[in-house]
N, C-alpha and C. Protein backbone atom coordinates (compact mmCIF):
# COMPACT_ATOMS: atom_id res chain seq x y z
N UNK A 1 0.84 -1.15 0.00
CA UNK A 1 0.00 0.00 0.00
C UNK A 1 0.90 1.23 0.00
N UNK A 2 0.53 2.35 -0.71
CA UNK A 2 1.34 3.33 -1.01
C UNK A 2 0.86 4.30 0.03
N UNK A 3 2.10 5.54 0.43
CA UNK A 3 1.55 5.93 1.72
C UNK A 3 0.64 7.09 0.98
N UNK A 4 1.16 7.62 -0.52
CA UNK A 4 -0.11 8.78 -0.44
C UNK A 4 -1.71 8.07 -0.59
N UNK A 5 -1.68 6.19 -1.06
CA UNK A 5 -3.06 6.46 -0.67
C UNK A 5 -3.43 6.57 0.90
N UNK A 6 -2.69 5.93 1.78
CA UNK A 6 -2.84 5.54 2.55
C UNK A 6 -3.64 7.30 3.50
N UNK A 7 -2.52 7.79 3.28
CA UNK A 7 -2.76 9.28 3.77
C UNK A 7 -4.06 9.56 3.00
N UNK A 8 -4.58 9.65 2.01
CA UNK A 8 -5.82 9.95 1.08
C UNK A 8 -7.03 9.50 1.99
N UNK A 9 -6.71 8.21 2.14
CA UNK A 9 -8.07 7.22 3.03
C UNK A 9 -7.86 8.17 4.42
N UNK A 10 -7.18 8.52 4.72
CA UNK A 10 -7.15 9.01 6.21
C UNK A 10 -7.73 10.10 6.50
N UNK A 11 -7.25 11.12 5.13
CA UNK A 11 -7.65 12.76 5.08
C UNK A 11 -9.33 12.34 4.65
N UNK A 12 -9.59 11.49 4.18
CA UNK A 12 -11.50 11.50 3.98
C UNK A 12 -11.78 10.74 5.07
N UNK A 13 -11.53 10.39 5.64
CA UNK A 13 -12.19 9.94 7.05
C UNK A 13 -12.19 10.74 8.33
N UNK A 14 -10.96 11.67 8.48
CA UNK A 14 -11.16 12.90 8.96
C UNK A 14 -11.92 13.87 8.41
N UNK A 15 -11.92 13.98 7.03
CA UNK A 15 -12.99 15.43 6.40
C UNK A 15 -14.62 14.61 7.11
N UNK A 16 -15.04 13.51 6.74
CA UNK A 16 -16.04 12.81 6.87
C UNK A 16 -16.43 12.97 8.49
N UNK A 17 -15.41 12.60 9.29
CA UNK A 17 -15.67 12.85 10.54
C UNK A 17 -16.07 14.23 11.18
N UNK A 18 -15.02 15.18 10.33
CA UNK A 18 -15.24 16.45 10.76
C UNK A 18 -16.89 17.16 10.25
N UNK A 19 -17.08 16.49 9.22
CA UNK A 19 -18.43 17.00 8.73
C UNK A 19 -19.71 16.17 9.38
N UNK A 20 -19.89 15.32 9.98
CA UNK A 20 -20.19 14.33 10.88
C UNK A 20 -20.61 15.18 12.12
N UNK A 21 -19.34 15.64 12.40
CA UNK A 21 -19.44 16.77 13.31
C UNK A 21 -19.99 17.94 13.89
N UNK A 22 -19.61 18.74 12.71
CA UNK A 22 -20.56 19.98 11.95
C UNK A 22 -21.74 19.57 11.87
N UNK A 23 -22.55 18.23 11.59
CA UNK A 23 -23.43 18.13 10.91
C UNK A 23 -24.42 18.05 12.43
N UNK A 24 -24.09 17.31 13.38
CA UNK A 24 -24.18 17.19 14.74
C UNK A 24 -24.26 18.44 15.84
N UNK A 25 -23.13 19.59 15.74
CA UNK A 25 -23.54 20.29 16.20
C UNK A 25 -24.51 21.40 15.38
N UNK A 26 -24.21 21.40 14.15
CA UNK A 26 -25.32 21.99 13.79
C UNK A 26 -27.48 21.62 14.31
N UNK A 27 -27.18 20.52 14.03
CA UNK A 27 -28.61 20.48 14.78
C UNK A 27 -28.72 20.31 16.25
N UNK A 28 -27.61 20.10 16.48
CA UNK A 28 -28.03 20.39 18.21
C UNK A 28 -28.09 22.03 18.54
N UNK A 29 -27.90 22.50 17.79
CA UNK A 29 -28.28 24.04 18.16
C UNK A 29 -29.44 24.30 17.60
N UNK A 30 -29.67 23.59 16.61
CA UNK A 30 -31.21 24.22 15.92
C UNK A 30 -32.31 23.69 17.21
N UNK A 31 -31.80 22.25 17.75
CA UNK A 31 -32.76 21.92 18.96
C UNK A 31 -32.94 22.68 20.13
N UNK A 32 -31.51 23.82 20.72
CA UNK A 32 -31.31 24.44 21.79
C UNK A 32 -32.77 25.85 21.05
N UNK A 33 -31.89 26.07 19.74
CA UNK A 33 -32.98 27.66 19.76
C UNK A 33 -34.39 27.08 19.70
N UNK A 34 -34.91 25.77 19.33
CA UNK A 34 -36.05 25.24 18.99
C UNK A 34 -36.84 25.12 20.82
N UNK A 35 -35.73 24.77 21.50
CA UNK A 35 -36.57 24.78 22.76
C UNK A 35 -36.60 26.35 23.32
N UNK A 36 -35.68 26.85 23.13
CA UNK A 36 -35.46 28.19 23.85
C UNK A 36 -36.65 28.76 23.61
N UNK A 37 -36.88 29.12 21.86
CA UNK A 37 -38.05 29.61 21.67
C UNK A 37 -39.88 29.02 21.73
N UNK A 38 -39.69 27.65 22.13
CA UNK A 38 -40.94 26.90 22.87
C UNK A 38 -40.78 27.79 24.34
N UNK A 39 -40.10 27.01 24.90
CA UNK A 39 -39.69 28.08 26.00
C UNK A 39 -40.04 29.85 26.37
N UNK A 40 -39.94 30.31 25.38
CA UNK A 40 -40.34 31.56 24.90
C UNK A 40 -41.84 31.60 25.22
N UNK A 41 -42.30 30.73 24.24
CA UNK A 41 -43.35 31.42 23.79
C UNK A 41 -44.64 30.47 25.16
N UNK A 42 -44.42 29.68 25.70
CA UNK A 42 -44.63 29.00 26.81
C UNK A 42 -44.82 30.29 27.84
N UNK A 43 -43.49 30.53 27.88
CA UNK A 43 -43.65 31.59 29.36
C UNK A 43 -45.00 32.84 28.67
N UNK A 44 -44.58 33.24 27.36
CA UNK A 44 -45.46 34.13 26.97
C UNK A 44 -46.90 34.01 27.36
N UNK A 45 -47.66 32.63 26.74
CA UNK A 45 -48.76 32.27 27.17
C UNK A 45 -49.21 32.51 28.43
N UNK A 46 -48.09 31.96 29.24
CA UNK A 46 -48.73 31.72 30.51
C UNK A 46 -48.96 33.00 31.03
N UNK A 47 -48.15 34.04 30.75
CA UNK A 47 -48.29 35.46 31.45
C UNK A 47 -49.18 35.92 31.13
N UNK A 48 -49.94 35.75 29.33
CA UNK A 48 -51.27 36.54 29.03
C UNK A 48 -52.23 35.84 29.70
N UNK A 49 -52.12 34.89 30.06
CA UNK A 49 -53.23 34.00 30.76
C UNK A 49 -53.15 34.58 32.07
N UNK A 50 -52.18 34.91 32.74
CA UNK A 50 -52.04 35.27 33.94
C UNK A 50 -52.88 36.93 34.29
N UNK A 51 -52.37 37.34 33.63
CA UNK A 51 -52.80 39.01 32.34
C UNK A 51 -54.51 38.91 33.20
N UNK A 52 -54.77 38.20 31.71
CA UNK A 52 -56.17 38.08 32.10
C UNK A 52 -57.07 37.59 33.25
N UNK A 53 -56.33 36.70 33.57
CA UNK A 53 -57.16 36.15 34.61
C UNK A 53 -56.77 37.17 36.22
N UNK A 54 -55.96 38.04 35.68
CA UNK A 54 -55.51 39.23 37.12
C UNK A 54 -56.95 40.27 36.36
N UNK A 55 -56.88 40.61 35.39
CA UNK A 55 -58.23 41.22 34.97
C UNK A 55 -59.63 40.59 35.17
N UNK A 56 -59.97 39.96 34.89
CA UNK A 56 -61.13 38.84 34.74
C UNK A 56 -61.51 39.31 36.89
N UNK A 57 -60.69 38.89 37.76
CA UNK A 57 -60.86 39.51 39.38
C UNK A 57 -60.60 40.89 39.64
N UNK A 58 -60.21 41.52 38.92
CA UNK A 58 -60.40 43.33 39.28
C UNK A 58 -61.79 43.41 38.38
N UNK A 59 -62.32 43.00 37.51
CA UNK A 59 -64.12 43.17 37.05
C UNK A 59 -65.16 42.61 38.06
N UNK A 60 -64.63 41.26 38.29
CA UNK A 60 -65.66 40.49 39.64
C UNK A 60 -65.61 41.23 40.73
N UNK A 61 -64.41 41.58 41.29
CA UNK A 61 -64.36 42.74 42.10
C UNK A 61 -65.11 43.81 42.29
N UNK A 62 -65.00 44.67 40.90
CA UNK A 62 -65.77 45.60 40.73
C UNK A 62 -67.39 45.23 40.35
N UNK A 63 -67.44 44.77 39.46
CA UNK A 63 -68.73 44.01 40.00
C UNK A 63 -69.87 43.78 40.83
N UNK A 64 -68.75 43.41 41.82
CA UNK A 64 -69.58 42.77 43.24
C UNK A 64 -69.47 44.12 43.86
N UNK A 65 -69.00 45.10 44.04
CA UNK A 65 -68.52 46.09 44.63
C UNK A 65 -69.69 47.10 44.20
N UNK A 66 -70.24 47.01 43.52
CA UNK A 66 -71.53 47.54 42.07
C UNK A 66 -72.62 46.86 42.96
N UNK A 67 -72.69 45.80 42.65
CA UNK A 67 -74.07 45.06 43.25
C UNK A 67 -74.40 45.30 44.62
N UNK A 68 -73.49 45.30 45.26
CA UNK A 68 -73.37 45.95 46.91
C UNK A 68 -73.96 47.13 46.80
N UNK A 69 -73.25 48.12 46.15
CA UNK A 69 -73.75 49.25 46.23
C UNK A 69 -75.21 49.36 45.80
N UNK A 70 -75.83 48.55 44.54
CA UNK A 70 -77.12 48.83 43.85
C UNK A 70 -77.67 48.04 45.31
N UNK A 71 -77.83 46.87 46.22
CA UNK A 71 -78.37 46.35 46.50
C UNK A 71 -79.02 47.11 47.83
N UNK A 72 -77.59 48.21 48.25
CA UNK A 72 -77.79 49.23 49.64
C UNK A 72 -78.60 50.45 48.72
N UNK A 73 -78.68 50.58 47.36
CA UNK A 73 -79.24 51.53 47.07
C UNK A 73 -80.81 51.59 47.18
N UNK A 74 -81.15 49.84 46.70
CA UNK A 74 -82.38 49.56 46.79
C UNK A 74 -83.30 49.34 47.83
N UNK A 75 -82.32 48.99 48.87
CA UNK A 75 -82.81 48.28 50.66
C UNK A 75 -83.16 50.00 51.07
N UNK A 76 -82.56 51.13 50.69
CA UNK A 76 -82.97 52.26 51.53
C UNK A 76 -84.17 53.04 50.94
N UNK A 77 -84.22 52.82 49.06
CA UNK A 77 -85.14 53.12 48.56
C UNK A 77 -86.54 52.51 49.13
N UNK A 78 -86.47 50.87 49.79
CA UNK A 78 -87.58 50.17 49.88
C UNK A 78 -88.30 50.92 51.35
N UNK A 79 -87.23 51.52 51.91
CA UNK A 79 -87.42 51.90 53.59
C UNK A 79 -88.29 53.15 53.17
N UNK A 80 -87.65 53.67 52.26
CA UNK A 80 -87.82 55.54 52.51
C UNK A 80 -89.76 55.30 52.05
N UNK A 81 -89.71 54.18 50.58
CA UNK A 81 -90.87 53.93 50.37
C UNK A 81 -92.04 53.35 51.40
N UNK A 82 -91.55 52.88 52.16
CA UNK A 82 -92.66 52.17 53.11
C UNK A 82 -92.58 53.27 53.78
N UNK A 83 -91.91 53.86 54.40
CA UNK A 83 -92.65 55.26 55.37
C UNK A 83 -93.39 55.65 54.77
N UNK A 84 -93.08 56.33 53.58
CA UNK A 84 -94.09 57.08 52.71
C UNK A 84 -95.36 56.68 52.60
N UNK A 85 -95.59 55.50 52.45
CA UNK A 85 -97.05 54.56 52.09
C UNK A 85 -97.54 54.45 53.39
N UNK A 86 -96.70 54.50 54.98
CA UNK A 86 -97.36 54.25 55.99
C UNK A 86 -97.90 55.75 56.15
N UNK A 87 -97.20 56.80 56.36
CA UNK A 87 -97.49 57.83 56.44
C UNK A 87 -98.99 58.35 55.90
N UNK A 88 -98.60 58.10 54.44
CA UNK A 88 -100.18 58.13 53.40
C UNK A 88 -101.00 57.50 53.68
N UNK A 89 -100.48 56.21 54.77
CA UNK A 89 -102.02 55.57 55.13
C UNK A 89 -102.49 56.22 56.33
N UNK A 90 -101.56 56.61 56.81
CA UNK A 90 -102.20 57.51 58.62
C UNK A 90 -102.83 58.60 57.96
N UNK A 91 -102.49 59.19 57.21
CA UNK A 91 -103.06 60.32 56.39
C UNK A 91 -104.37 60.31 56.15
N UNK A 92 -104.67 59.06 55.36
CA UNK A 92 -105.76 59.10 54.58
C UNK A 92 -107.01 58.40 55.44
N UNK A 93 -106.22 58.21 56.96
CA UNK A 93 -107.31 57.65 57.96
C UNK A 93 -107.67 58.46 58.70
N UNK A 94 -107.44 59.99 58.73
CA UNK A 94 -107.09 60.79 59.39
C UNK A 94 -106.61 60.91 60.68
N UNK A 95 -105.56 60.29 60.82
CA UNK A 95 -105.02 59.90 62.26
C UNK A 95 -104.04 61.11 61.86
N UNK A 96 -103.34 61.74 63.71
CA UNK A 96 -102.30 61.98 63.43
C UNK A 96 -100.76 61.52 63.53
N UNK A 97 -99.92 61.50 62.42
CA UNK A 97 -98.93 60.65 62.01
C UNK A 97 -97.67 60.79 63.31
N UNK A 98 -97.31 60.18 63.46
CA UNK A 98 -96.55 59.83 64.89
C UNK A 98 -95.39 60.82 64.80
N UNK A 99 -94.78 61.23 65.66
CA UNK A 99 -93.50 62.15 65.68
C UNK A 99 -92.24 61.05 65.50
N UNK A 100 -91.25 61.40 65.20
CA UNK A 100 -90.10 60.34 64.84
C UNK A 100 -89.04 61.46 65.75
């Protein structure tokens, strides 16, 4: 065997290896940015979800904070009304209406 083939077989099994190589870390980086940006977009989600659902309890909040208020608006309307109607009934019996 002659040594330049010998050297020939050697230099393509190193180019081969080295491209082997390359070829290896090349997709192991396409897998790193492939998770990074799952990763990415993962955290993204979760924060608009988070987003919203921190909104979604400042409305229930307010909300309920609303209904409270309409519900004390209505309980004093119902009071002020029943005096009124008792009053109008002492009235219209001609009694006189009690001092408060």
């Amino acid at each position: 065997m002659n040594v330049d083939t010998l050297w020939h077989g050697l230099s393509m099994g190193l180019a081969l290896a080295g491209l082997t190589l390359l070829a290896l870390g090349i997709i192991l980086f396409a897998q790193l940015l492939i998770e990074a940006a799952t990763a990415w977009f993962v955290h993204r989600r979760q924060a608009r979800i988070a987003a919203i659902e921190a909104e979604l309890d400042r409305k229930q909040e307010q909300l309920r904070r609303t209904i409270l208020s309409l519900a004390q608006q209505l309980a004093a309307e119902r009071d002020e009304a029943s005096r009124e109607m008792a009053r109008q009934a002492i009235l219209a019996s001609g009694k006189t209406p009690p001092t408060t």
